[in-house]
C-alpha atoms as a PDB file:
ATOM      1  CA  UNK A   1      10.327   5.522  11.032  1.00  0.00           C
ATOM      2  CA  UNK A   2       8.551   7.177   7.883  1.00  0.00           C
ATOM      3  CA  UNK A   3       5.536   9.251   9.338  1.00  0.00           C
ATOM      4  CA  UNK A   4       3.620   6.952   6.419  1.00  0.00           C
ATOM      5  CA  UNK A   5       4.583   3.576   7.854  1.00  0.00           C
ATOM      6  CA  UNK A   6       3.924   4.945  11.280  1.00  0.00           C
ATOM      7  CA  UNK A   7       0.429   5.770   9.880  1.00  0.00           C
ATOM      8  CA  UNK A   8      -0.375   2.555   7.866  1.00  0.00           C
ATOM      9  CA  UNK A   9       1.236   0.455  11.666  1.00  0.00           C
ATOM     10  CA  UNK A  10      -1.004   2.307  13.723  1.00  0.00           C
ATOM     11  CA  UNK A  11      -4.107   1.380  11.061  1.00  0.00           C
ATOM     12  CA  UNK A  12      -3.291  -2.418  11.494  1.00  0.00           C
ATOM     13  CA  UNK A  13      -2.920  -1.878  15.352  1.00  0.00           C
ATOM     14  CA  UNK A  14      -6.947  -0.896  15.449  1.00  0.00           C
ATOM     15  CA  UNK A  15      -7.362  -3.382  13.145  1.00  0.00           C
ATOM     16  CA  UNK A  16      -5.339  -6.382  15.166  1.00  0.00           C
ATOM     17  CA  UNK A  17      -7.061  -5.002  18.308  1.00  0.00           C
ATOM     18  CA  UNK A  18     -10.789  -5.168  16.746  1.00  0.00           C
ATOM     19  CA  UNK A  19      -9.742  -9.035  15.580  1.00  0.00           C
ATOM     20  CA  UNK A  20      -8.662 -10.153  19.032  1.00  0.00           C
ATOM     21  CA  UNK A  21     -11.073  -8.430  20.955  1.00  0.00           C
ATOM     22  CA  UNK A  22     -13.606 -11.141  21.664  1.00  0.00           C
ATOM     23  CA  UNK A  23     -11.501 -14.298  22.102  1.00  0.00           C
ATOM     24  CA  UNK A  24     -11.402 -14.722  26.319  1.00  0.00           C
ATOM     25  CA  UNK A  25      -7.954 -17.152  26.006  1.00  0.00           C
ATOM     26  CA  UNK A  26      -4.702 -14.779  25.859  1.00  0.00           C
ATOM     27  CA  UNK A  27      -2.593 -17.218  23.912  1.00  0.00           C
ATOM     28  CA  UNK A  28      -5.168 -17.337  21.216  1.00  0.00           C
ATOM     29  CA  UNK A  29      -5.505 -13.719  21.062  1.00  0.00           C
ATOM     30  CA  UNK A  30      -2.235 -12.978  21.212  1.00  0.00           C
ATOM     31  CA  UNK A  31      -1.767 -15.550  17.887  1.00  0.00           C
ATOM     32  CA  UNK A  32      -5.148 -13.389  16.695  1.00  0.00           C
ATOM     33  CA  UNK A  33      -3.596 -10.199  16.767  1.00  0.00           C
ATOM     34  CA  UNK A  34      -0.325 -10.966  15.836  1.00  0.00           C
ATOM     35  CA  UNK A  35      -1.491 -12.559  12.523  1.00  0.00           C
ATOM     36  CA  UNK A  36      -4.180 -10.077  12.051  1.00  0.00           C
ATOM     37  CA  UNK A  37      -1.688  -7.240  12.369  1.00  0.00           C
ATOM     38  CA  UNK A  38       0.764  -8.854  10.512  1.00  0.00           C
ATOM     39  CA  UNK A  39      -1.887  -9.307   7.384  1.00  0.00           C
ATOM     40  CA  UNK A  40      -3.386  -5.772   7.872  1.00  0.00           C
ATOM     41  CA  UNK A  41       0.020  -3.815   7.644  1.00  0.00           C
ATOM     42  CA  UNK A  42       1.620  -5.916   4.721  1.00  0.00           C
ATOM     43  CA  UNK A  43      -1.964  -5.270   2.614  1.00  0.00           C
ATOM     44  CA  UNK A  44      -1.901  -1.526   3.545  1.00  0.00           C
ATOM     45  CA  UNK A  45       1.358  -0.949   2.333  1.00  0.00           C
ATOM     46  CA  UNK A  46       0.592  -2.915  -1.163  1.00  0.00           C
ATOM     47  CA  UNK A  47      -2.235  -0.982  -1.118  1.00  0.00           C
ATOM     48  CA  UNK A  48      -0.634   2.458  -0.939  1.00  0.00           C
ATOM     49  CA  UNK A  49       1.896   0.950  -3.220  1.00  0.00           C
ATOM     50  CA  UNK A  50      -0.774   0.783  -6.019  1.00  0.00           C
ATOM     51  CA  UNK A  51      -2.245   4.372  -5.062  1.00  0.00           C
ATOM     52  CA  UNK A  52      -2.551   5.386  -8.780  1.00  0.00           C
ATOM     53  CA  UNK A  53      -2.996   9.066  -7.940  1.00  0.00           C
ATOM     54  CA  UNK A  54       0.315   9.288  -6.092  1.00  0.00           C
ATOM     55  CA  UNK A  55       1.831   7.019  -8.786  1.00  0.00           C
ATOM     56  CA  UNK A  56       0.999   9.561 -11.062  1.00  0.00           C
ATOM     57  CA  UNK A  57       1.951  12.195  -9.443  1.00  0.00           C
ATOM     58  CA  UNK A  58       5.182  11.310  -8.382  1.00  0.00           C
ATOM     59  CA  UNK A  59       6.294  10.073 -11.729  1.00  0.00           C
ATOM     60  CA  UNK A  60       4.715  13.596 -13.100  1.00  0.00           C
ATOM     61  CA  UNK A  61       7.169  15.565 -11.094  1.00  0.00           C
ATOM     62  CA  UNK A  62       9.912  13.151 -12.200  1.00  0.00           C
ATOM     63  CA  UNK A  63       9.325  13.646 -15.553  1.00  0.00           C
ATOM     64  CA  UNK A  64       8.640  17.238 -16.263  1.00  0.00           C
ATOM     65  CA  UNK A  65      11.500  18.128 -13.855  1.00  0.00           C
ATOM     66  CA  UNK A  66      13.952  20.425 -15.376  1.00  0.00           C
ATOM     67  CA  UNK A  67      16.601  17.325 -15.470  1.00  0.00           C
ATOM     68  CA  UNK A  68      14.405  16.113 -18.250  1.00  0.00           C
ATOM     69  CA  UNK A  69      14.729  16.929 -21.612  1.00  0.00           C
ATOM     70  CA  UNK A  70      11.158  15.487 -21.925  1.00  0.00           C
ATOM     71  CA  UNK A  71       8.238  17.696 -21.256  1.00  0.00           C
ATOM     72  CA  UNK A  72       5.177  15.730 -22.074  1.00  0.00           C
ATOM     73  CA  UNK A  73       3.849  12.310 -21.781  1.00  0.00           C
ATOM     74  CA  UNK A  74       1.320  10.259 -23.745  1.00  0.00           C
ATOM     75  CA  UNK A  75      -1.678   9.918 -20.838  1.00  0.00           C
ATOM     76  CA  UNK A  76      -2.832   6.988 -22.626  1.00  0.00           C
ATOM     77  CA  UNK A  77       0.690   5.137 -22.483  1.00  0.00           C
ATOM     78  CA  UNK A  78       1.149   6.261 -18.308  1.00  0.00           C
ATOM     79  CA  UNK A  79      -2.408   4.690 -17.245  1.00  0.00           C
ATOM     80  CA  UNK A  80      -1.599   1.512 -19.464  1.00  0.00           C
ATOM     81  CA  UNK A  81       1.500   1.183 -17.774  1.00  0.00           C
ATOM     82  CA  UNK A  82      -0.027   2.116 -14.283  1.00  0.00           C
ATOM     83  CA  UNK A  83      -2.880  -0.610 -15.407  1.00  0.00           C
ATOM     84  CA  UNK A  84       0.282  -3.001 -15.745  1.00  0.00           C
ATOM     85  CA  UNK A  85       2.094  -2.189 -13.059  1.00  0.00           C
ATOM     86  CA  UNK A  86      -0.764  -2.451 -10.575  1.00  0.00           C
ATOM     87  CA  UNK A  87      -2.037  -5.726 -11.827  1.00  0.00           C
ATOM     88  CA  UNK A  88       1.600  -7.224 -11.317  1.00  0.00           C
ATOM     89  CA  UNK A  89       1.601  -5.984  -7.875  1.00  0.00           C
ATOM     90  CA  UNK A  90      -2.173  -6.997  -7.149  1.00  0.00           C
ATOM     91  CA  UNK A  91      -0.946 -10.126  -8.291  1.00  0.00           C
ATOM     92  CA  UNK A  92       2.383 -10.640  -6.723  1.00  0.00           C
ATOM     93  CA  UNK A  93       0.824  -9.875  -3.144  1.00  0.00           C
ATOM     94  CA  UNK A  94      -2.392 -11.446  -3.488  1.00  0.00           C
ATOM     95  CA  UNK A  95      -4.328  -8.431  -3.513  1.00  0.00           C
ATOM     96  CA  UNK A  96      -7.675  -7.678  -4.909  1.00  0.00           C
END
């Protein structure tokens, strides 16, 4: 598994675990921290999915590579089509 996604799982297992903590019935908690997990980890990933910074940078790196005849990019036209991108994925997953 991808050391990231190993990262973001373990962040939703603390999470799950603080949700289900209190609840005394182990069929309830169970359902608590599967759900909560299951929520946690699919918001984490959208989340790092709309990272702008690493957006950025990993289109930079595509862009200026020496593959591309291209060696600049309008910053205004990237961040409006970051601004795009994220607000399609914000709005796909239900993410605020």
């Amino acid at each position: 598994m991808n050391e990231q996604i190993k990262l973001l799982a373990e962040q939703a297992k603390k999470y799950a675990l603080a949700a289900m903590i209190k609840i005394t019935d182990k069929e309830q908690a169970l359902k608590a921290y599967s759900e909560s997990y299951d929520t946690k980890f699919a918001e984490l990933i959208v989340r790092k999915c709309i990272n702008r910074e690493e957006l950025l940078g990993a289109i930079a790196r595509g862009w200026c590579s020496e593959k591309n005849e291209h060696k600049t990019m309008d910053s205004d036209l990237a961040f409006a089509i970051f601004d795009e991108v994220e607000k399609h994925i914000k709005e796909h997953f239900g993410v605020e």
